[in-house]
Structures are given as C-alpha cells and as structure tokens.
PDB file of N, CA and C in Angstrom:
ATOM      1  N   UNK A   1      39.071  20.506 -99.989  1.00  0.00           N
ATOM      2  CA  UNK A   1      37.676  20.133-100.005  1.00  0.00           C
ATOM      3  C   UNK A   1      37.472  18.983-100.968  1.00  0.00           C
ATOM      4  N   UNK A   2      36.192  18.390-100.779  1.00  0.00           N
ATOM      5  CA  UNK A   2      35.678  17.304-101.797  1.00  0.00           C
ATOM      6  C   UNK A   2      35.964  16.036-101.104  1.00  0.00           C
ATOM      7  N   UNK A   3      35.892  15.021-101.766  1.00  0.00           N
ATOM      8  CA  UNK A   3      36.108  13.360-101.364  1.00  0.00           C
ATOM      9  C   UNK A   3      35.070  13.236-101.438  1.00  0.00           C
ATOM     10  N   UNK A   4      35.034  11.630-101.162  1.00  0.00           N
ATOM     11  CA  UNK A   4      34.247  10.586-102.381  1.00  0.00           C
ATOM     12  C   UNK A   4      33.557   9.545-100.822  1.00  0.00           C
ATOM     13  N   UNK A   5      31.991   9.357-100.817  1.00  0.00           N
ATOM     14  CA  UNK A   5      31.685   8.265 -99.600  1.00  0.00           C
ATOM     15  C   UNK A   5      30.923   7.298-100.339  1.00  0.00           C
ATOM     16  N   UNK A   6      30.534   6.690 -99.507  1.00  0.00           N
ATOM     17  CA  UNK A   6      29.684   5.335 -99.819  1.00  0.00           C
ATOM     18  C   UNK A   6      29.725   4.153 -98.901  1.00  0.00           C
ATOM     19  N   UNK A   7      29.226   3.013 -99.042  1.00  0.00           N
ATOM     20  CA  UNK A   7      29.401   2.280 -98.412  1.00  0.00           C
ATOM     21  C   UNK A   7      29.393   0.873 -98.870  1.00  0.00           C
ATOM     22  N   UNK A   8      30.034  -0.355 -98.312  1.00  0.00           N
ATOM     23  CA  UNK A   8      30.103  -1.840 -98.602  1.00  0.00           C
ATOM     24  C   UNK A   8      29.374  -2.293 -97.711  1.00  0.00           C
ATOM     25  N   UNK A   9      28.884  -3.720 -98.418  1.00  0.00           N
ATOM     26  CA  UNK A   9      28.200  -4.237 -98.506  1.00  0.00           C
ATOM     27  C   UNK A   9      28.504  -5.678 -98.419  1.00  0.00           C
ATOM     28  N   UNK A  10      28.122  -6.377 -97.348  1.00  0.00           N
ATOM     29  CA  UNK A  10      28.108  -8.227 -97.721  1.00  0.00           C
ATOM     30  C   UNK A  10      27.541  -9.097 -96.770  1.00  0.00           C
ATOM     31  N   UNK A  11      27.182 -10.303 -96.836  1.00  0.00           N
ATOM     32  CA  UNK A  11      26.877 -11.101 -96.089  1.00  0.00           C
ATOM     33  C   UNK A  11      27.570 -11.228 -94.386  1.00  0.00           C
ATOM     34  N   UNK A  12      28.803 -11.139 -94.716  1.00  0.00           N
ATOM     35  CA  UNK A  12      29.708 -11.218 -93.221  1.00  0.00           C
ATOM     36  C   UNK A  12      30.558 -10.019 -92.639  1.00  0.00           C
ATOM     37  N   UNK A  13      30.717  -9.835 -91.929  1.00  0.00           N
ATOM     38  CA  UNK A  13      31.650  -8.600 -91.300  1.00  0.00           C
ATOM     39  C   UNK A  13      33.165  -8.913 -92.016  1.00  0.00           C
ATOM     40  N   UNK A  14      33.451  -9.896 -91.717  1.00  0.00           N
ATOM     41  CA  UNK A  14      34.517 -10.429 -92.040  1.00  0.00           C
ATOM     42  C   UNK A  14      34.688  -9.982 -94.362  1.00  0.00           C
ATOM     43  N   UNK A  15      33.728 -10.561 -94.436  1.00  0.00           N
ATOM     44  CA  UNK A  15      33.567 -10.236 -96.229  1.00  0.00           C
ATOM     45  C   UNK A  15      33.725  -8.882 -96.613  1.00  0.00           C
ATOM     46  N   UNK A  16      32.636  -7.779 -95.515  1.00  0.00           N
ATOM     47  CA  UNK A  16      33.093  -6.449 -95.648  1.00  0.00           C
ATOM     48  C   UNK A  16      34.797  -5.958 -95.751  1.00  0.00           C
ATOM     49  N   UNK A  17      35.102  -6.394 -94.477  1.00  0.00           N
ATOM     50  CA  UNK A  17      36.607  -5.954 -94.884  1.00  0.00           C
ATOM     51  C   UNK A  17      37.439  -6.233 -95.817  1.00  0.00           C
ATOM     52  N   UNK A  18      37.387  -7.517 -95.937  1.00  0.00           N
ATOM     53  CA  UNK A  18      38.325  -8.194 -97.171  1.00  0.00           C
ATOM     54  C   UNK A  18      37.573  -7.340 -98.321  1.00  0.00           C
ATOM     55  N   UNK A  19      36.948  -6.900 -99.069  1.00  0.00           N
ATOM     56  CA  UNK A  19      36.301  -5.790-100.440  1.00  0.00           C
ATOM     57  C   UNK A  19      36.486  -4.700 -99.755  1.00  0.00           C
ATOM     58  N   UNK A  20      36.441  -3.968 -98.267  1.00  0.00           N
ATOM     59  CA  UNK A  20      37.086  -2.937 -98.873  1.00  0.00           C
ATOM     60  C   UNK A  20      38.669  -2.472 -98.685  1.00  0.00           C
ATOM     61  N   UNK A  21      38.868  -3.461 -97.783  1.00  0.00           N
ATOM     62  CA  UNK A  21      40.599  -3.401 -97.949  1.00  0.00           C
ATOM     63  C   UNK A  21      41.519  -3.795 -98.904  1.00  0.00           C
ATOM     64  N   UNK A  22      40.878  -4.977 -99.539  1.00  0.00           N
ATOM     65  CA  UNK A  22      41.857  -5.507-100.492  1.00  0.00           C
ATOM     66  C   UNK A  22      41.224  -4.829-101.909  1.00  0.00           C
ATOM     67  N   UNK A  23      40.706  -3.888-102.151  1.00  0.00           N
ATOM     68  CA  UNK A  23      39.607  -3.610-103.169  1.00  0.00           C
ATOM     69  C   UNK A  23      39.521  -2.018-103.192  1.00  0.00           C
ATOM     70  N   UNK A  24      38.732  -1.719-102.590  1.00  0.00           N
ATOM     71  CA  UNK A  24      38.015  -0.442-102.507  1.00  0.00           C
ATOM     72  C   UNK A  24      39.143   0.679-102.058  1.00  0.00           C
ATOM     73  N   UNK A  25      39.787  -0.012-100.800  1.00  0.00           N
ATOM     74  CA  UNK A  25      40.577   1.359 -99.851  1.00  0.00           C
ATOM     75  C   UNK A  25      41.753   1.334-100.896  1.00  0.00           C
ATOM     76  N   UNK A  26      42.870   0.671-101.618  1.00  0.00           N
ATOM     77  CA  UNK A  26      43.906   1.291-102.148  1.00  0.00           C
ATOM     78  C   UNK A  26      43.676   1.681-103.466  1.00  0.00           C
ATOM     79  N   UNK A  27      42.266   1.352-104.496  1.00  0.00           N
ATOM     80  CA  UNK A  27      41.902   1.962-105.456  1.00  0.00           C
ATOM     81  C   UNK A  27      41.567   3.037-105.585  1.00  0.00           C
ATOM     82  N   UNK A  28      41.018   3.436-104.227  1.00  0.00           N
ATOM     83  CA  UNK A  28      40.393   5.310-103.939  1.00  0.00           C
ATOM     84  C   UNK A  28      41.634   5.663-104.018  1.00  0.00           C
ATOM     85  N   UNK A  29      42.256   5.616-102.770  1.00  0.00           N
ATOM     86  CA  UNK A  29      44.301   5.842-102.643  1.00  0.00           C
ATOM     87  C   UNK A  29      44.487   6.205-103.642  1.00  0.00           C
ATOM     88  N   UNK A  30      44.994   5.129-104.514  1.00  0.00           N
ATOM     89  CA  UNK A  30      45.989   5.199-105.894  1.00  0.00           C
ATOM     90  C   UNK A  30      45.250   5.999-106.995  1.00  0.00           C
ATOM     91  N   UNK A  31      43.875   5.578-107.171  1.00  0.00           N
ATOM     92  CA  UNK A  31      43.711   6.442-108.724  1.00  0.00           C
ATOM     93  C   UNK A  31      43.160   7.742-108.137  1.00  0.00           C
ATOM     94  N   UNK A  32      42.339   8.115-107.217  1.00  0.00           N
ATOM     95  CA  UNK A  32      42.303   9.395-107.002  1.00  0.00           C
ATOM     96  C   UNK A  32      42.793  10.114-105.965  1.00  0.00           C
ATOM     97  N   UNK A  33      43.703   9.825-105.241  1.00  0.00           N
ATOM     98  CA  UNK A  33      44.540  10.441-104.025  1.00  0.00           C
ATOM     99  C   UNK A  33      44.043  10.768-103.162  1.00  0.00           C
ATOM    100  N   UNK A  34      42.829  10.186-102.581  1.00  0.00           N
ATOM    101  CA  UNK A  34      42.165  10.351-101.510  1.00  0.00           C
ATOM    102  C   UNK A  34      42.967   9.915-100.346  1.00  0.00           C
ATOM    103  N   UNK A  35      42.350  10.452 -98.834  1.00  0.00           N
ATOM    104  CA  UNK A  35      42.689   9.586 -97.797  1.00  0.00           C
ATOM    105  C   UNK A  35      41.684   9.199 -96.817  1.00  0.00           C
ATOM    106  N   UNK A  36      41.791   8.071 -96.648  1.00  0.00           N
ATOM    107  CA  UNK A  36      40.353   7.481 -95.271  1.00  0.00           C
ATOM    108  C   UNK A  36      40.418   8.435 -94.183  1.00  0.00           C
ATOM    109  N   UNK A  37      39.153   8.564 -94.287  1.00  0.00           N
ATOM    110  CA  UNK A  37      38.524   9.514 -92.906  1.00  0.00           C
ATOM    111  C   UNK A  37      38.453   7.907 -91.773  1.00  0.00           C
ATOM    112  N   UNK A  38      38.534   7.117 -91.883  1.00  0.00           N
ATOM    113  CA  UNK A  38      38.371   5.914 -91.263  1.00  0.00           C
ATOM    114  C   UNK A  38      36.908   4.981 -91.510  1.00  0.00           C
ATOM    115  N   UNK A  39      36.844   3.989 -91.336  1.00  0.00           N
ATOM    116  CA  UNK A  39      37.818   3.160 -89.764  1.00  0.00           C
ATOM    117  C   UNK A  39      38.874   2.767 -90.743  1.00  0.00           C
ATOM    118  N   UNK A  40      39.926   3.448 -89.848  1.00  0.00           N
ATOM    119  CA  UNK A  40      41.230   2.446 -90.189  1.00  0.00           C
ATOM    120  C   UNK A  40      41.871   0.824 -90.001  1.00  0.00           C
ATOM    121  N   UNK A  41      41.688   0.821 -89.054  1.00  0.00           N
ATOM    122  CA  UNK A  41      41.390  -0.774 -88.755  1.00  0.00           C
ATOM    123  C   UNK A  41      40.354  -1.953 -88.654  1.00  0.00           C
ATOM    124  N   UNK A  42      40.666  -2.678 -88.533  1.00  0.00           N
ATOM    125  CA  UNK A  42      39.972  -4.168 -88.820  1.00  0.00           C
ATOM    126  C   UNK A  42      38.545  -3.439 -87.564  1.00  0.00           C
ATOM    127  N   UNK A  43      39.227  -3.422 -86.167  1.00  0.00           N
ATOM    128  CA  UNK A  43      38.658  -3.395 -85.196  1.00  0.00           C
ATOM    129  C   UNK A  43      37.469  -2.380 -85.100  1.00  0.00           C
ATOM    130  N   UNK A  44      38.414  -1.111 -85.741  1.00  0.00           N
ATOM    131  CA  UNK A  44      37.866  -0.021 -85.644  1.00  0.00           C
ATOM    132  C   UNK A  44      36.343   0.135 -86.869  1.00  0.00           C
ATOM    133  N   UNK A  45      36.528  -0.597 -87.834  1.00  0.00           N
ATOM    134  CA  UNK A  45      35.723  -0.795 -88.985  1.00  0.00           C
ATOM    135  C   UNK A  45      34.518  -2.024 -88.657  1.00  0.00           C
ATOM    136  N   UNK A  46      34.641  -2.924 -87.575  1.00  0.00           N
ATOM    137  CA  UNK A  46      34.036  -3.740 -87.201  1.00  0.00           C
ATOM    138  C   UNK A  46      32.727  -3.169 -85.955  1.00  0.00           C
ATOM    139  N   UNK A  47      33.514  -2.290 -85.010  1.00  0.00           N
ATOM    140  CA  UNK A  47      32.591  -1.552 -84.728  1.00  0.00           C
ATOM    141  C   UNK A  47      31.755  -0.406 -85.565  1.00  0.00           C
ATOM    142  N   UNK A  48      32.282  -0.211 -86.409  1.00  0.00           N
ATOM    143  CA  UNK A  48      31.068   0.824 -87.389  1.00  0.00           C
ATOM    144  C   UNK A  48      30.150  -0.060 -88.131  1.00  0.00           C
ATOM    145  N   UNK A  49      30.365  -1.145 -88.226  1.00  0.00           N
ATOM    146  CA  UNK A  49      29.357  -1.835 -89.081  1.00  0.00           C
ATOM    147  C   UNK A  49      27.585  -2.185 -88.665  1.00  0.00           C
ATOM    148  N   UNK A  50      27.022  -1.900 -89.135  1.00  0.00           N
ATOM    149  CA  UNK A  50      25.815  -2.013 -89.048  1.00  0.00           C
ATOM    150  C   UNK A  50      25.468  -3.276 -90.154  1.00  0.00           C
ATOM    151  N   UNK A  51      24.056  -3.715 -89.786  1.00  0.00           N
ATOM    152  CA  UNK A  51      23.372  -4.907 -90.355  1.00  0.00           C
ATOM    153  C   UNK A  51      22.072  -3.914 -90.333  1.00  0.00           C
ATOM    154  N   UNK A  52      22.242  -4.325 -92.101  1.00  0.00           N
ATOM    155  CA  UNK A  52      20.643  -3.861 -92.860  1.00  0.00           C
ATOM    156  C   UNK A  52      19.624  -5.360 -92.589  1.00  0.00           C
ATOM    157  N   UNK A  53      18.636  -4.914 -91.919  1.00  0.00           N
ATOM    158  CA  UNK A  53      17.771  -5.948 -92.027  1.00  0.00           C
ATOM    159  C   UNK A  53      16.964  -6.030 -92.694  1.00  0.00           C
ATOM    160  N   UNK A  54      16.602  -5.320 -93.569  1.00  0.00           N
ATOM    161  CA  UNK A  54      15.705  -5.353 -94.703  1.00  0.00           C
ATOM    162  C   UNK A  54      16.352  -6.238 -95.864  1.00  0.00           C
ATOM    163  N   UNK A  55      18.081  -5.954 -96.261  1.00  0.00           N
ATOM    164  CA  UNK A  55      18.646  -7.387 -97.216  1.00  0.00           C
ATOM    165  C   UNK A  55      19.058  -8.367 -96.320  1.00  0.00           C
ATOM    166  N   UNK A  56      19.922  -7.888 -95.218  1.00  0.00           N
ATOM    167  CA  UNK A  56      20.486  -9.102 -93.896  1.00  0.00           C
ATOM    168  C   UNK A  56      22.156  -8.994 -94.436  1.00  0.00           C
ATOM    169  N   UNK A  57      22.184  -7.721 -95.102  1.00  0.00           N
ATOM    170  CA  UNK A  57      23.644  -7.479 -95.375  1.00  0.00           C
ATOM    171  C   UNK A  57      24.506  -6.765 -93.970  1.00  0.00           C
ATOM    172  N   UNK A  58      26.081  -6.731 -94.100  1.00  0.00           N
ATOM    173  CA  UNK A  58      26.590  -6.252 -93.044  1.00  0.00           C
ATOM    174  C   UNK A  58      27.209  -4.919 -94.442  1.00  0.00           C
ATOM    175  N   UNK A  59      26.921  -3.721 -93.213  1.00  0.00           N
ATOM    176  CA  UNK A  59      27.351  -2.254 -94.258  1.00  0.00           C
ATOM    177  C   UNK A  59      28.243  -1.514 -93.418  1.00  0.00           C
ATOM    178  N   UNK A  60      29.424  -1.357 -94.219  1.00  0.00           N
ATOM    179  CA  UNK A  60      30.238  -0.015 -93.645  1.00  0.00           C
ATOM    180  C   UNK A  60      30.396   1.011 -94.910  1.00  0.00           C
ATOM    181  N   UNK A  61      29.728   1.857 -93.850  1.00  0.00           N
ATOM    182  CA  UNK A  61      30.164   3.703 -94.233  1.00  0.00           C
ATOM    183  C   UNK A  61      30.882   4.142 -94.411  1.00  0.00           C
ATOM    184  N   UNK A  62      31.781   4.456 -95.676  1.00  0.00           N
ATOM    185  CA  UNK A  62      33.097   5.169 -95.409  1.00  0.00           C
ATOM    186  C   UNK A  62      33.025   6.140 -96.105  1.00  0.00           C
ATOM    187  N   UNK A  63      34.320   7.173 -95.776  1.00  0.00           N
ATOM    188  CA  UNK A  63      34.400   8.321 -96.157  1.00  0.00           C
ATOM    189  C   UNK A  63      35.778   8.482 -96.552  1.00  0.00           C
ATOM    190  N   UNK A  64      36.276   9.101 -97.889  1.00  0.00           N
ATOM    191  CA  UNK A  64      37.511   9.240 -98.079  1.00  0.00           C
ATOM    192  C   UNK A  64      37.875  10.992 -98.683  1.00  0.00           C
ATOM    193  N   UNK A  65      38.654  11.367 -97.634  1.00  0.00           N
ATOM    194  CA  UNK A  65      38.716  12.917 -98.092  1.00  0.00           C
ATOM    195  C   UNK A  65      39.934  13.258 -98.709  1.00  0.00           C
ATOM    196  N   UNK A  66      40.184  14.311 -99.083  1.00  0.00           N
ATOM    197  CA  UNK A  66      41.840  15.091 -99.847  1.00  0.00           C
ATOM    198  C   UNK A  66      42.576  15.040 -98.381  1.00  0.00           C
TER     199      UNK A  66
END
C-alpha cells in the first residue's frame, strides 16, 4: 500500500515529458522506491495529457505506487 501522485505541469506537451522523465520519474524510483502506475511512454503519457485553460498549461497526472 501507499505511493505518492501529483501532477506536471508546462507550457508544451513536449516540456511535460522532458521534467517528468528526465526529473521527476527516476527521483521517485531512486530515493523512494516507488513504481509508475503509468503512462509509461512518451505516447502513452501524451494521450493522458490534458490542457488547463484557466493557466494554458499542459498537465499530466501521475501516480507512483510500491
């Protein structure tokens, strides 16, 4: 049980991934041993993304469990 969610945040779809792949996804990994509930991929993370129109940011949801 437990794990850790939230979501990123940025101007481009493209910006989303690069913060949370190169950033976010192997820091959860490494310091607390989590594992992605997904999107695992580029593709797969591109379709989950939503656009807040209230900032005009692009947001993905993620979830990382034990």
């Amino acid at each position: 049980m437990g794990g850790l969610g939230g979501e990123v945040r940025a101007a481009t779809k493209d910006e989303v991934w690069k913060k949370f792949e190169n950033g976010l996804r192997s820091q959860v990994e490494a310091q607390f041993g989590l594992f992605l509930d997904g999107p695992l991929t580029l593709e797969a993370a591109f379709e989950k993304m939503w656009k807040d129109e209230k900032s005009g940011f692009w947001v993905l949801d993620i979830h990382f469990s034990k």
